[in-house]
PDB file of N, CA and C in Angstrom:
ATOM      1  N   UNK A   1      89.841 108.371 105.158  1.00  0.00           N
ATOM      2  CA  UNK A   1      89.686 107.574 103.965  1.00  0.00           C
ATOM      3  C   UNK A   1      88.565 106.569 104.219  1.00  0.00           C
ATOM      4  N   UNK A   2      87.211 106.628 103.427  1.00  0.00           N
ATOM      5  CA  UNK A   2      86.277 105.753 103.587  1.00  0.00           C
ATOM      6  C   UNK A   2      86.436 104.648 103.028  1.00  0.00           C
ATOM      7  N   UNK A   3      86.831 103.513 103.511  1.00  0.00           N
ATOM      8  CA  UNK A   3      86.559 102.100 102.408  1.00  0.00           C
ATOM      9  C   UNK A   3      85.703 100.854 102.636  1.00  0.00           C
ATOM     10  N   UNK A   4      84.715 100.716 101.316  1.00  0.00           N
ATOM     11  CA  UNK A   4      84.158  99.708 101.468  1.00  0.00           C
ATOM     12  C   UNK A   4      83.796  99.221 100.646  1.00  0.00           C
ATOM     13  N   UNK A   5      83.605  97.812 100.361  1.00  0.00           N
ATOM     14  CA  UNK A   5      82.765  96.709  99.494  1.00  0.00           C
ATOM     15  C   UNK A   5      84.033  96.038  98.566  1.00  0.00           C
ATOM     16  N   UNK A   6      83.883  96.457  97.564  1.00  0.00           N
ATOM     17  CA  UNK A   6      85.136  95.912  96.699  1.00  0.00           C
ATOM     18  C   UNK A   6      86.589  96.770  96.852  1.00  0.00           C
ATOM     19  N   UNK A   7      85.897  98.113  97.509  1.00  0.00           N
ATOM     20  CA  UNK A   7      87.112  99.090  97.672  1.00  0.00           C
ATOM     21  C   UNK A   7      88.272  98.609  98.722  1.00  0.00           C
ATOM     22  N   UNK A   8      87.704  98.297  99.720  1.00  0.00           N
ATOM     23  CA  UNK A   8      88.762  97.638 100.553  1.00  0.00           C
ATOM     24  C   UNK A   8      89.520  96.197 100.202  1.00  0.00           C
ATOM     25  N   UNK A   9      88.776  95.543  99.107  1.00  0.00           N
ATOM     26  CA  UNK A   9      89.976  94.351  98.768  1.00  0.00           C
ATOM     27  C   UNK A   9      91.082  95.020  98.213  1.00  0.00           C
ATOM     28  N   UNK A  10      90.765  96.166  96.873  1.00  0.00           N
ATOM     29  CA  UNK A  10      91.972  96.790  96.217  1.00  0.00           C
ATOM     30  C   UNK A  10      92.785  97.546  97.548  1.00  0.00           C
ATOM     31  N   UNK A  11      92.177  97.598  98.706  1.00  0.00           N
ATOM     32  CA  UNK A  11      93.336  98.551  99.791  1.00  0.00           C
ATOM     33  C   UNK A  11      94.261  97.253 100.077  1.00  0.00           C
ATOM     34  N   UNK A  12      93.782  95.952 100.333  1.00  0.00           N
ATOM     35  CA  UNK A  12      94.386  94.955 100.855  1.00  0.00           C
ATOM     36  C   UNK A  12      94.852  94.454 100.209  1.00  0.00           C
ATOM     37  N   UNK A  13      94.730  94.087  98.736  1.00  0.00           N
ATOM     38  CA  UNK A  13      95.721  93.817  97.588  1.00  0.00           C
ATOM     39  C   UNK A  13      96.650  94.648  97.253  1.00  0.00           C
ATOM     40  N   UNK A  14      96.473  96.241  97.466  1.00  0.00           N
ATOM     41  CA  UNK A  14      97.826  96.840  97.295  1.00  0.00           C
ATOM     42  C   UNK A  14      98.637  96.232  98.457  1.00  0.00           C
ATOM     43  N   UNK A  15      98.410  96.236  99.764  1.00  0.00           N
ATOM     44  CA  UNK A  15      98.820  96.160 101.055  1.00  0.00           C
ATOM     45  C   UNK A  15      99.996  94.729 100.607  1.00  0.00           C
ATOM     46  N   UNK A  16      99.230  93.372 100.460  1.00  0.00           N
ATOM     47  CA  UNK A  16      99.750  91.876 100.132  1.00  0.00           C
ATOM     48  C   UNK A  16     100.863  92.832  99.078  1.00  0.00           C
ATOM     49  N   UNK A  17     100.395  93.061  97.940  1.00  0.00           N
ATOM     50  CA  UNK A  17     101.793  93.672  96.580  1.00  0.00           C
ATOM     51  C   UNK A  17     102.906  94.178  97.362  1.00  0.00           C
ATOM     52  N   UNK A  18     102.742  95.261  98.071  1.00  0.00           N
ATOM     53  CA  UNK A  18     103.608  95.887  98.590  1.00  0.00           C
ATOM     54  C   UNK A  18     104.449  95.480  99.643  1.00  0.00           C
ATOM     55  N   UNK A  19     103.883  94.659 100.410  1.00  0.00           N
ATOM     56  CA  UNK A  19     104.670  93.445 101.869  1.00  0.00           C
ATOM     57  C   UNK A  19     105.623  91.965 100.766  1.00  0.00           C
ATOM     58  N   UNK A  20     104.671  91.994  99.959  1.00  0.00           N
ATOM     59  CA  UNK A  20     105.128  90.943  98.809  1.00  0.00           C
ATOM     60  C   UNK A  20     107.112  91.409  98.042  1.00  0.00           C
ATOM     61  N   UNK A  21     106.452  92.015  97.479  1.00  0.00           N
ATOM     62  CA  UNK A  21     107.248  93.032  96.991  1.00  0.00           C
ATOM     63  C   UNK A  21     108.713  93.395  97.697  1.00  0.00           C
ATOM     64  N   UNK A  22     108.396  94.195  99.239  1.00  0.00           N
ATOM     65  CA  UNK A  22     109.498  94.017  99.985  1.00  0.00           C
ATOM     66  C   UNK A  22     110.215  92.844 100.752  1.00  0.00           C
ATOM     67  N   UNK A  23     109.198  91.913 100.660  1.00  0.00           N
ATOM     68  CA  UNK A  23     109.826  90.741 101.189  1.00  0.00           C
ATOM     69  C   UNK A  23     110.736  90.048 100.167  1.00  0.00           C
ATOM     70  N   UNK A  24     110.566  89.834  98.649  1.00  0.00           N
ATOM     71  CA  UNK A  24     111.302  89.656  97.541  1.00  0.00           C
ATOM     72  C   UNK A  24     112.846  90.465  96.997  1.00  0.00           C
ATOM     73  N   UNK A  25     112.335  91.801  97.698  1.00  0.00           N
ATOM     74  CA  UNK A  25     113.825  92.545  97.705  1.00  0.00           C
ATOM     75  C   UNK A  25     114.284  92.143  99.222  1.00  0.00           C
ATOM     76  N   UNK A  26     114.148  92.063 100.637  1.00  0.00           N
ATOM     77  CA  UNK A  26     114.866  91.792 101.043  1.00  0.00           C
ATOM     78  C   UNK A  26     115.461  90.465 100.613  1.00  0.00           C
ATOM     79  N   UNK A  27     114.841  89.595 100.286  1.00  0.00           N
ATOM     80  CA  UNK A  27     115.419  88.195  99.892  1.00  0.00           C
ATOM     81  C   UNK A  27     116.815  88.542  99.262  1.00  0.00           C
ATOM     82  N   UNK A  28     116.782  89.201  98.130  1.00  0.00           N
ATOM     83  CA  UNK A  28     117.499  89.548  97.142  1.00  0.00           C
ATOM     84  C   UNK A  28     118.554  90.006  98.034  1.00  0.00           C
ATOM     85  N   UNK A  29     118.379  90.636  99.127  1.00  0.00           N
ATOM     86  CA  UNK A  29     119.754  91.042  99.377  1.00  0.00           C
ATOM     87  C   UNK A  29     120.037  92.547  99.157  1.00  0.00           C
ATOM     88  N   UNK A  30     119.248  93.228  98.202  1.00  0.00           N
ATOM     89  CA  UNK A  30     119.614  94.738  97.466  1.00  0.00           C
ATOM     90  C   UNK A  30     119.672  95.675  99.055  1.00  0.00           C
ATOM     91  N   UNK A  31     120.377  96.967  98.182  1.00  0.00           N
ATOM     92  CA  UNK A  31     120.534  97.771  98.743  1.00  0.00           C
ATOM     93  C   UNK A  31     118.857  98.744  99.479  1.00  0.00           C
ATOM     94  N   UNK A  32     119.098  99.198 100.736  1.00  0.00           N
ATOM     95  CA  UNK A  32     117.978  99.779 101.130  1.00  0.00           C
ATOM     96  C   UNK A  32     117.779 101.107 100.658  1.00  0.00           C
ATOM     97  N   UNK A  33     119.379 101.879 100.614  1.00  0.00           N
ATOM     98  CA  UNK A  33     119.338 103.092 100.260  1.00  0.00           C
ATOM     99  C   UNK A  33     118.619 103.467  98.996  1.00  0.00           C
ATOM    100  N   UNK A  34     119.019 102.415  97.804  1.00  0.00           N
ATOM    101  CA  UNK A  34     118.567 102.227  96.702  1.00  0.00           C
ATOM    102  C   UNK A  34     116.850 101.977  96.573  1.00  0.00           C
ATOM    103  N   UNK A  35     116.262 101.471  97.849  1.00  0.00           N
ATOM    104  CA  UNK A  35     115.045 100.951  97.702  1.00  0.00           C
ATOM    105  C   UNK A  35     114.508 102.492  97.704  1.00  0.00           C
ATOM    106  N   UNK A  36     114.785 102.880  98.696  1.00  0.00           N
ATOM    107  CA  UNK A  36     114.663 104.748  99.631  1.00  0.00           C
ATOM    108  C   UNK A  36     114.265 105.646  98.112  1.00  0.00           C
ATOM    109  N   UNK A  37     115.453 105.732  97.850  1.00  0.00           N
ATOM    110  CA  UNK A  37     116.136 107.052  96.713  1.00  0.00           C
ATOM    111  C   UNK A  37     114.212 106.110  94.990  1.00  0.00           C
ATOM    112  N   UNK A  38     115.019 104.796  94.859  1.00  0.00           N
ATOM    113  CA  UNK A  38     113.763 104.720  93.746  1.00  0.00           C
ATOM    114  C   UNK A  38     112.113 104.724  94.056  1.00  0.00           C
ATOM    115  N   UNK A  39     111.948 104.705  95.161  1.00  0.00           N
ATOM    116  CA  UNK A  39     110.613 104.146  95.584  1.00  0.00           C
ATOM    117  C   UNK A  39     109.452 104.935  95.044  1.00  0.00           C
ATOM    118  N   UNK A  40     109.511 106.315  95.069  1.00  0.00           N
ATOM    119  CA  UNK A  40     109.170 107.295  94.550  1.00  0.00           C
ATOM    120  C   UNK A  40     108.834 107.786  93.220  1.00  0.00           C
ATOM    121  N   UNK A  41     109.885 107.087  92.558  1.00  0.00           N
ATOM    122  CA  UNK A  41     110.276 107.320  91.214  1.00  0.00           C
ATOM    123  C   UNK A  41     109.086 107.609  90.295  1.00  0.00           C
ATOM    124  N   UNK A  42     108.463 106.532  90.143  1.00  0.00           N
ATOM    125  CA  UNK A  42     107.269 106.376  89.037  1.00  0.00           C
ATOM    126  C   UNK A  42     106.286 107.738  89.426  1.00  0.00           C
ATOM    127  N   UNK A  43     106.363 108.553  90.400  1.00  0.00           N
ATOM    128  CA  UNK A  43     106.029 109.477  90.864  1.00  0.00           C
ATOM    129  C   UNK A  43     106.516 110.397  90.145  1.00  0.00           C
ATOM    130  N   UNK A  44     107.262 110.718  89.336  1.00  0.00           N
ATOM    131  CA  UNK A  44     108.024 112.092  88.433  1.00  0.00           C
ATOM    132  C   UNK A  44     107.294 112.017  87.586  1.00  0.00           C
ATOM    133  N   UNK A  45     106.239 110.839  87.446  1.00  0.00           N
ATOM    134  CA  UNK A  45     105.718 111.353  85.451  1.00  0.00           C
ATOM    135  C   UNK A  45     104.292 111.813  85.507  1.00  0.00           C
ATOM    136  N   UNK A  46     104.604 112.049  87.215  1.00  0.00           N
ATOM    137  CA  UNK A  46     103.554 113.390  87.241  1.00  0.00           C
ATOM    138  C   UNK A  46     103.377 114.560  86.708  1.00  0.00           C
ATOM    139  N   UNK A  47     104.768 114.612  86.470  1.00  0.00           N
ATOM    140  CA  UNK A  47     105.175 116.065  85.474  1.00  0.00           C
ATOM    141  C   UNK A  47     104.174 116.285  84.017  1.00  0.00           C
ATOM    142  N   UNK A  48     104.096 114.685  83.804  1.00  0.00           N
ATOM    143  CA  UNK A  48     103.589 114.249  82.535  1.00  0.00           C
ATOM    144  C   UNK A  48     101.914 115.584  82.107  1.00  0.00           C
ATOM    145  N   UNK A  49     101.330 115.879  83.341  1.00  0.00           N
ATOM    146  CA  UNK A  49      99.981 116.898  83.564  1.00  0.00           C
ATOM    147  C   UNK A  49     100.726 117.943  82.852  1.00  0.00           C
ATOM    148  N   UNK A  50     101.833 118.138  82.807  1.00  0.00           N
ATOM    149  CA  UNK A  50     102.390 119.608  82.174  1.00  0.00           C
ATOM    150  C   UNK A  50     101.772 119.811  80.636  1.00  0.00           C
ATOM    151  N   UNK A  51     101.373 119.096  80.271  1.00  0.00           N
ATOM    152  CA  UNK A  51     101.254 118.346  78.811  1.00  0.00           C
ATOM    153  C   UNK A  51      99.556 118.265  78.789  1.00  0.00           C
ATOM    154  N   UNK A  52      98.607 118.075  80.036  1.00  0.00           N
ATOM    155  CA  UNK A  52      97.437 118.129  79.778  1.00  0.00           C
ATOM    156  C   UNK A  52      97.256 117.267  80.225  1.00  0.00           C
ATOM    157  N   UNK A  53      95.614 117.094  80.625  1.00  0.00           N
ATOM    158  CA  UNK A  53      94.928 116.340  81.278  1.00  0.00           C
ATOM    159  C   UNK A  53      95.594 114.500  80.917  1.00  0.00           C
ATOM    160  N   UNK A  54      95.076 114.692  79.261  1.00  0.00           N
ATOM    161  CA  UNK A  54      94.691 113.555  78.595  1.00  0.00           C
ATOM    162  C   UNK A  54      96.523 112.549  78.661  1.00  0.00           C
ATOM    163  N   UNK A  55      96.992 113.961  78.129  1.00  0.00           N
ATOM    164  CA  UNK A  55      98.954 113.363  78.043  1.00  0.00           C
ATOM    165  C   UNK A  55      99.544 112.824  79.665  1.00  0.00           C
ATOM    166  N   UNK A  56      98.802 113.884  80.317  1.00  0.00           N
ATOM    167  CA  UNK A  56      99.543 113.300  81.264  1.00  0.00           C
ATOM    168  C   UNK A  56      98.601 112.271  82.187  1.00  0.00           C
ATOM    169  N   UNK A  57      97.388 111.851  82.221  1.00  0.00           N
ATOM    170  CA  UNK A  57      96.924 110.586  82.576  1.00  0.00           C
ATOM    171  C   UNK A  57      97.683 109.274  81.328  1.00  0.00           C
ATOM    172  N   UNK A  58      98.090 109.272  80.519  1.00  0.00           N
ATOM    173  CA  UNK A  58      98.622 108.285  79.661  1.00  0.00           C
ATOM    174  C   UNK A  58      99.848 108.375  79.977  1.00  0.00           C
ATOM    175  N   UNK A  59     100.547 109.165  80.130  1.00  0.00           N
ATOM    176  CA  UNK A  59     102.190 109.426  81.189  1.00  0.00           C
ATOM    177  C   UNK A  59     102.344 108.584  82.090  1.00  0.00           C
ATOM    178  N   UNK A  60     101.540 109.100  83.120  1.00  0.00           N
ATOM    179  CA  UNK A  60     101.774 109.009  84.429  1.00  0.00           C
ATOM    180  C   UNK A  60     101.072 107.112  84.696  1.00  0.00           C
ATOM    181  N   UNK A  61      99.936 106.601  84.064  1.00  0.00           N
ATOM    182  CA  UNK A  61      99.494 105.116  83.802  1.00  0.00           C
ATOM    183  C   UNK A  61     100.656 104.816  83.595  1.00  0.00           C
ATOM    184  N   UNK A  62     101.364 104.975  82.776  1.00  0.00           N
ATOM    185  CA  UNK A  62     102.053 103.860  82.028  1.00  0.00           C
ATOM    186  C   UNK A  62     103.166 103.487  82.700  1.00  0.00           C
ATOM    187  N   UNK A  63     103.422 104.254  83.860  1.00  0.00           N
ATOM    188  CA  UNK A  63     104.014 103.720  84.614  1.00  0.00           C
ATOM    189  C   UNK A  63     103.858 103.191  86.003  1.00  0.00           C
ATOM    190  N   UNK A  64     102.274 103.637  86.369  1.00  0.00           N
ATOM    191  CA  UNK A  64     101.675 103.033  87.299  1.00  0.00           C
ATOM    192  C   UNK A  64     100.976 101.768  86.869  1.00  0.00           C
ATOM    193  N   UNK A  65     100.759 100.903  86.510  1.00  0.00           N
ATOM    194  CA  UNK A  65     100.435  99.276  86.366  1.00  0.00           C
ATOM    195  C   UNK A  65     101.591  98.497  86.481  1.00  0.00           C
ATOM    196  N   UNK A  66     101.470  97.540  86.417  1.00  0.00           N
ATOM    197  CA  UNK A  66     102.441  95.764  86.486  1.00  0.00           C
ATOM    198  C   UNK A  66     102.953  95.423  85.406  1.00  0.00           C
ATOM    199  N   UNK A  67     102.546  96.061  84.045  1.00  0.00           N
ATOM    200  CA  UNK A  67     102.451  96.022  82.819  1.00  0.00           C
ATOM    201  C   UNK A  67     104.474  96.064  83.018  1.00  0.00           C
ATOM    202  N   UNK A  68     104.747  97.491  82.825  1.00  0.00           N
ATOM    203  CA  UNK A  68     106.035  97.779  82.749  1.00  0.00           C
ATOM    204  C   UNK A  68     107.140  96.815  83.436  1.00  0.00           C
ATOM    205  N   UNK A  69     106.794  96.580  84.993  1.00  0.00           N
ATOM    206  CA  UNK A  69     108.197  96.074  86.106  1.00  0.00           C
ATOM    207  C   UNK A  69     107.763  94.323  84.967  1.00  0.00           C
ATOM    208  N   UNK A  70     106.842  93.911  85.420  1.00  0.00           N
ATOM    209  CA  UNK A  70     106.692  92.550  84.593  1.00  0.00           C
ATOM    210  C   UNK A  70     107.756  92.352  83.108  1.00  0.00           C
ATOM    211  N   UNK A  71     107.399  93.618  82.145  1.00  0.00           N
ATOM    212  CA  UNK A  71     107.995  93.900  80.759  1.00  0.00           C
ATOM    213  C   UNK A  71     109.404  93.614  81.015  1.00  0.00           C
ATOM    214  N   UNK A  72     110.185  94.458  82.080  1.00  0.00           N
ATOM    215  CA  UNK A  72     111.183  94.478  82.612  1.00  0.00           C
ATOM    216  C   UNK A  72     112.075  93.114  83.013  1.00  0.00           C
ATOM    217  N   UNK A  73     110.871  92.655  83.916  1.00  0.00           N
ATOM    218  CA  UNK A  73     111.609  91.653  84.676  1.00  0.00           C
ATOM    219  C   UNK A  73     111.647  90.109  83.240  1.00  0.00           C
ATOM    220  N   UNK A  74     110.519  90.399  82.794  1.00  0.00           N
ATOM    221  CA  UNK A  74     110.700  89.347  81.651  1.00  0.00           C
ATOM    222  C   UNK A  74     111.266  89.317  80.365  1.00  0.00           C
ATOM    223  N   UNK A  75     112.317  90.410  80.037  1.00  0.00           N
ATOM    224  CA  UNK A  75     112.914  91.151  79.191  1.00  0.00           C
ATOM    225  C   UNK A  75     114.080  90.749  79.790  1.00  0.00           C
ATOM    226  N   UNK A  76     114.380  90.690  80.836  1.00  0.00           N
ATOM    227  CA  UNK A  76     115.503  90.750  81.744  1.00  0.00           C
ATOM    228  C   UNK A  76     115.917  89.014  82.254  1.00  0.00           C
ATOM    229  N   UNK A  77     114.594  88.719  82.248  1.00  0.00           N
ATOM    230  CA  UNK A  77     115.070  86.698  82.436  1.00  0.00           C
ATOM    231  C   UNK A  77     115.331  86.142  81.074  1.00  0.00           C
ATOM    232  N   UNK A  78     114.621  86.701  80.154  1.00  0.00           N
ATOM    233  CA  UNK A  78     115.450  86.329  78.945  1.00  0.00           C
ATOM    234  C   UNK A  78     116.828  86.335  78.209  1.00  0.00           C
ATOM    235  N   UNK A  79     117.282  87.539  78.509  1.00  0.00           N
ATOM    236  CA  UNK A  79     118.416  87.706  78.216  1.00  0.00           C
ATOM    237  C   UNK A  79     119.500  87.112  79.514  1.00  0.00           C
ATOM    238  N   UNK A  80     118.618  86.516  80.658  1.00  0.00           N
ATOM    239  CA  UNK A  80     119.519  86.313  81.429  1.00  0.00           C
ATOM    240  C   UNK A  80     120.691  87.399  82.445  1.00  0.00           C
ATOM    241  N   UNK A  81     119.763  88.476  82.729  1.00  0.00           N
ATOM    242  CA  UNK A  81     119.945  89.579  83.168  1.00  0.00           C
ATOM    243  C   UNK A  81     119.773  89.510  84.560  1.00  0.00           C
ATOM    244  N   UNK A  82     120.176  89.310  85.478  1.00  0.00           N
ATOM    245  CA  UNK A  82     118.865  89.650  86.923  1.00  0.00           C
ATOM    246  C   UNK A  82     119.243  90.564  87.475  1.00  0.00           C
ATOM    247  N   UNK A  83     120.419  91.699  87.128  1.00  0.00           N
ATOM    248  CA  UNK A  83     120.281  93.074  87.563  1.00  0.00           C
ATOM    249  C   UNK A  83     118.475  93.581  87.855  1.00  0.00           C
ATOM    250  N   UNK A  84     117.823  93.591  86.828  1.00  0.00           N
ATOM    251  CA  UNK A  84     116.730  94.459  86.738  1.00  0.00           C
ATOM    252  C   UNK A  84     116.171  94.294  87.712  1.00  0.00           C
ATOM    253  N   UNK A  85     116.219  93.384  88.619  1.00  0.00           N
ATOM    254  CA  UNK A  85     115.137  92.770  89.797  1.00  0.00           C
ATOM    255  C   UNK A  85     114.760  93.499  90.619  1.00  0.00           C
ATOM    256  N   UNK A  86     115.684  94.115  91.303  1.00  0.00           N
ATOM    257  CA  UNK A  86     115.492  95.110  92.808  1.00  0.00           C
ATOM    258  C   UNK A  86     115.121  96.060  91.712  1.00  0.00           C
ATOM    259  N   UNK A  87     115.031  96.644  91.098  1.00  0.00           N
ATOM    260  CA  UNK A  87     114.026  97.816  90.316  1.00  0.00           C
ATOM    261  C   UNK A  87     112.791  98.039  90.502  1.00  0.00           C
ATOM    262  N   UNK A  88     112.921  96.250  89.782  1.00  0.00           N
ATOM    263  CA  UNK A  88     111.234  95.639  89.450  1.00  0.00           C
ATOM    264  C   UNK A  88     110.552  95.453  90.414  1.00  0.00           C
ATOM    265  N   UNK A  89     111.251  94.808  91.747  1.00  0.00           N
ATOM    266  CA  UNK A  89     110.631  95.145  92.995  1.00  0.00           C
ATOM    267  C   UNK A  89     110.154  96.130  93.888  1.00  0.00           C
ATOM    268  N   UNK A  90     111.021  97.290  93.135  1.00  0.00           N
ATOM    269  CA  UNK A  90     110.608  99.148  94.031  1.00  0.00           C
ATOM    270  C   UNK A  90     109.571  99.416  93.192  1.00  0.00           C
ATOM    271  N   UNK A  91     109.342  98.625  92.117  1.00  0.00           N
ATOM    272  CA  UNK A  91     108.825  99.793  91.322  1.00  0.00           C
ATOM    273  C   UNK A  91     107.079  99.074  91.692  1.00  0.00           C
ATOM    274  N   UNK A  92     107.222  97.467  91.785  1.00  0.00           N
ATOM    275  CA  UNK A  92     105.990  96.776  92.071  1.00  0.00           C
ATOM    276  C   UNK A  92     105.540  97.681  93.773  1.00  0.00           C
ATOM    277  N   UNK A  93     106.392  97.408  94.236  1.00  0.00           N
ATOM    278  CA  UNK A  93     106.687  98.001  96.181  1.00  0.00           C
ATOM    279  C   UNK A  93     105.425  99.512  95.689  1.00  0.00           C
ATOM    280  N   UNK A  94     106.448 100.490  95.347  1.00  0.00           N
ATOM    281  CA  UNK A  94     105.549 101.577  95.085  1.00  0.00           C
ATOM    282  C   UNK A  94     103.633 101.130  93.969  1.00  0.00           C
ATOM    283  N   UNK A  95     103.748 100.835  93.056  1.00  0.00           N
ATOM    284  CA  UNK A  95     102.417 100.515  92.720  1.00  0.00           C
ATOM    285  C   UNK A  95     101.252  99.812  93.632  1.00  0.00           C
ATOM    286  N   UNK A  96     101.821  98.994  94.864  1.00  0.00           N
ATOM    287  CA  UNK A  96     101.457  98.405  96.137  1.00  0.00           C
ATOM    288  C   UNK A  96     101.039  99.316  96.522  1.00  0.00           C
ATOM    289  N   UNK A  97     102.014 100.097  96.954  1.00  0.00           N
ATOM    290  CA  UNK A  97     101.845 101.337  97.941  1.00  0.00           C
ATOM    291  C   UNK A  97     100.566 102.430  97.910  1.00  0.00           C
ATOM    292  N   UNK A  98     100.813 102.538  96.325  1.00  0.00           N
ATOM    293  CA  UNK A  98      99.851 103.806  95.651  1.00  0.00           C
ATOM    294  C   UNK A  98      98.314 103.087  95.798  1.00  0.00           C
ATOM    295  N   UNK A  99      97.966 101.826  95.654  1.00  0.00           N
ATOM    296  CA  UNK A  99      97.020 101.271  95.527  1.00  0.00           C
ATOM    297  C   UNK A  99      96.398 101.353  96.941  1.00  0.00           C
ATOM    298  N   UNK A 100      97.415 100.339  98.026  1.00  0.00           N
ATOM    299  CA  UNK A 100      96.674 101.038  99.516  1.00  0.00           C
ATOM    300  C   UNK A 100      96.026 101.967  99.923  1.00  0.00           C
ATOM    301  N   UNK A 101      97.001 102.793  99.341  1.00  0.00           N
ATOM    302  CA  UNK A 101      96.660 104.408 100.154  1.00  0.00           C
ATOM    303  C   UNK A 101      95.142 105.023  98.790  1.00  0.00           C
ATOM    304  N   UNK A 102      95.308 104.376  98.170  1.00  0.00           N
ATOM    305  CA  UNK A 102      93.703 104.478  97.056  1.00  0.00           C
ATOM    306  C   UNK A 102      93.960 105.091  95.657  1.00  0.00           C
ATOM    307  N   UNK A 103      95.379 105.582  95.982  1.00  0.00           N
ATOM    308  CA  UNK A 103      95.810 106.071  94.274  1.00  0.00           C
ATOM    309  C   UNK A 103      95.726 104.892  93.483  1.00  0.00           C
ATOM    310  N   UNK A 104      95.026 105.420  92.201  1.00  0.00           N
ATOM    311  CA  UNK A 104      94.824 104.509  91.488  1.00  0.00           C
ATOM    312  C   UNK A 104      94.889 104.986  90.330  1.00  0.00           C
ATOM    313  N   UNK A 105      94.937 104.318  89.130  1.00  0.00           N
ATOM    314  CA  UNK A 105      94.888 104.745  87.566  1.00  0.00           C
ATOM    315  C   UNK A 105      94.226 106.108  87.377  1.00  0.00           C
ATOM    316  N   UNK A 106      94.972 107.243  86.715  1.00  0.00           N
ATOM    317  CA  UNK A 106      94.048 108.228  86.189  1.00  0.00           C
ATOM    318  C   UNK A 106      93.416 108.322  85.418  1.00  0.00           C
ATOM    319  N   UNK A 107      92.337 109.092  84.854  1.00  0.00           N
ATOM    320  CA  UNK A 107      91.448 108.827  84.373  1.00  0.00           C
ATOM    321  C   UNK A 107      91.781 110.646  83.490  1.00  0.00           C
ATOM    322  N   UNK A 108      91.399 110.601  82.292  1.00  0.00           N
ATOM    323  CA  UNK A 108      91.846 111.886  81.245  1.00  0.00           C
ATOM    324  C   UNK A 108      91.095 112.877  81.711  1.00  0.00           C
ATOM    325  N   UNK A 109      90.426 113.277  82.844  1.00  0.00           N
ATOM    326  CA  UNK A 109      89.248 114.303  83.261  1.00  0.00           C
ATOM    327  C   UNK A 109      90.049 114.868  83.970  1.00  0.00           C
ATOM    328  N   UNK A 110      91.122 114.427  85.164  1.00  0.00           N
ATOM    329  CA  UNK A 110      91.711 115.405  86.163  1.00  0.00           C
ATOM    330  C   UNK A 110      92.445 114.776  86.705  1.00  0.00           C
ATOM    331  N   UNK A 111      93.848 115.045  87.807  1.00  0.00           N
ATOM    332  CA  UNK A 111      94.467 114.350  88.007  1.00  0.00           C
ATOM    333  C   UNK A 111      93.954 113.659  89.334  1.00  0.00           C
ATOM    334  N   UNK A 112      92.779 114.310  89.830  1.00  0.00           N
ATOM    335  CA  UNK A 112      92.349 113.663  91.066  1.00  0.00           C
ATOM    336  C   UNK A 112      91.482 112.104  90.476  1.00  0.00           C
ATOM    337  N   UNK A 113      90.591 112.587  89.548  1.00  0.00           N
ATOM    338  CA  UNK A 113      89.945 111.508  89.363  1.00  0.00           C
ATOM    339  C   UNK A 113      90.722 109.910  88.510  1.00  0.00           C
ATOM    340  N   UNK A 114      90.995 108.773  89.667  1.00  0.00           N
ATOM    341  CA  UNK A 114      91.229 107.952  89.738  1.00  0.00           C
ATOM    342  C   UNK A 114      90.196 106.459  89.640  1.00  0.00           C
ATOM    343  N   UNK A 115      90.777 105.445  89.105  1.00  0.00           N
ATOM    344  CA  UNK A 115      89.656 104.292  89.169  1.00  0.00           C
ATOM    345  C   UNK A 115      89.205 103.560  90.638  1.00  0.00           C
ATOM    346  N   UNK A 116      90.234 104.610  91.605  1.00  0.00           N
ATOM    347  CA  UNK A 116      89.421 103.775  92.824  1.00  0.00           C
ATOM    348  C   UNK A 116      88.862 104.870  93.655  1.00  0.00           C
ATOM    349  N   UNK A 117      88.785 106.194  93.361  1.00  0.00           N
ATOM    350  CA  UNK A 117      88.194 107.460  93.861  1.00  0.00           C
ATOM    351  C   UNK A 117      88.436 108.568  93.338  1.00  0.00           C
ATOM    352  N   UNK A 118      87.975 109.413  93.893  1.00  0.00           N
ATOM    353  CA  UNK A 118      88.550 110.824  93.332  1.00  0.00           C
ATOM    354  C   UNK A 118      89.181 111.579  94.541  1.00  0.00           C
ATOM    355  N   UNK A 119      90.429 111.431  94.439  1.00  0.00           N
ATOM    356  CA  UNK A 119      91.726 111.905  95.474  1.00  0.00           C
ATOM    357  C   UNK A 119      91.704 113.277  96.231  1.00  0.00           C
TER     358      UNK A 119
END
């Protein structure tokens, strides 16, 4: 994996999200097994390509950004909820993760081509 210039801050900002992230669920206390089994998750709407380039880069985004766990977690302090938390934390944990390793937003051309390379 080659990284450089602005590319390696997004490796080290996923890196901080993702150490961030697990340090907030251990706080919490949650279950690990639970961290294990969801971590992955946002990873199924890969399926979303079944559907085509275009469907499934708008699939599979919409659950890779901050947009959603944020939606969640602030949907969830409102009503005075804090179940949602350790979710919101696997789900930030994994978007960390994907970002390190250089997965990044797809782009409607292919599922390789991403906004921080082409995979």
């Amino acid at each position: 994996m080659k990284v450089s210039g602005p590319k390696i801050i997004l490796h080290i900002e996923g890196l901080a999200v993702l150490l961030a992230a697990v340090a907030f669920y251990r706080h919490l206390g949650a279950s690990w097994v639970t961290f294990a089994v969801l971590f992955l998750a946002p990873d199924l709407f890969m399926f979303g390509y079944l559907f085509g380039n275009k469907s499934g880069a708008r699939i599979y985004n919409s659950v890779h950004t901050f947009i959603g766990p944020f939606l969640l977690w602030a949907v969830a302090s409102i009503l005075g909820q804090p179940s949602p938390m350790p979710v919101c934390l696997i789900w930030v944990a994994h978007i960390g993760f994907d970002r390190l390793m250089g997965y990044g937003l797809k782009y409607a051309t292919a599922f390789k081509d991403t906004h921080l390379n082409r995979v």
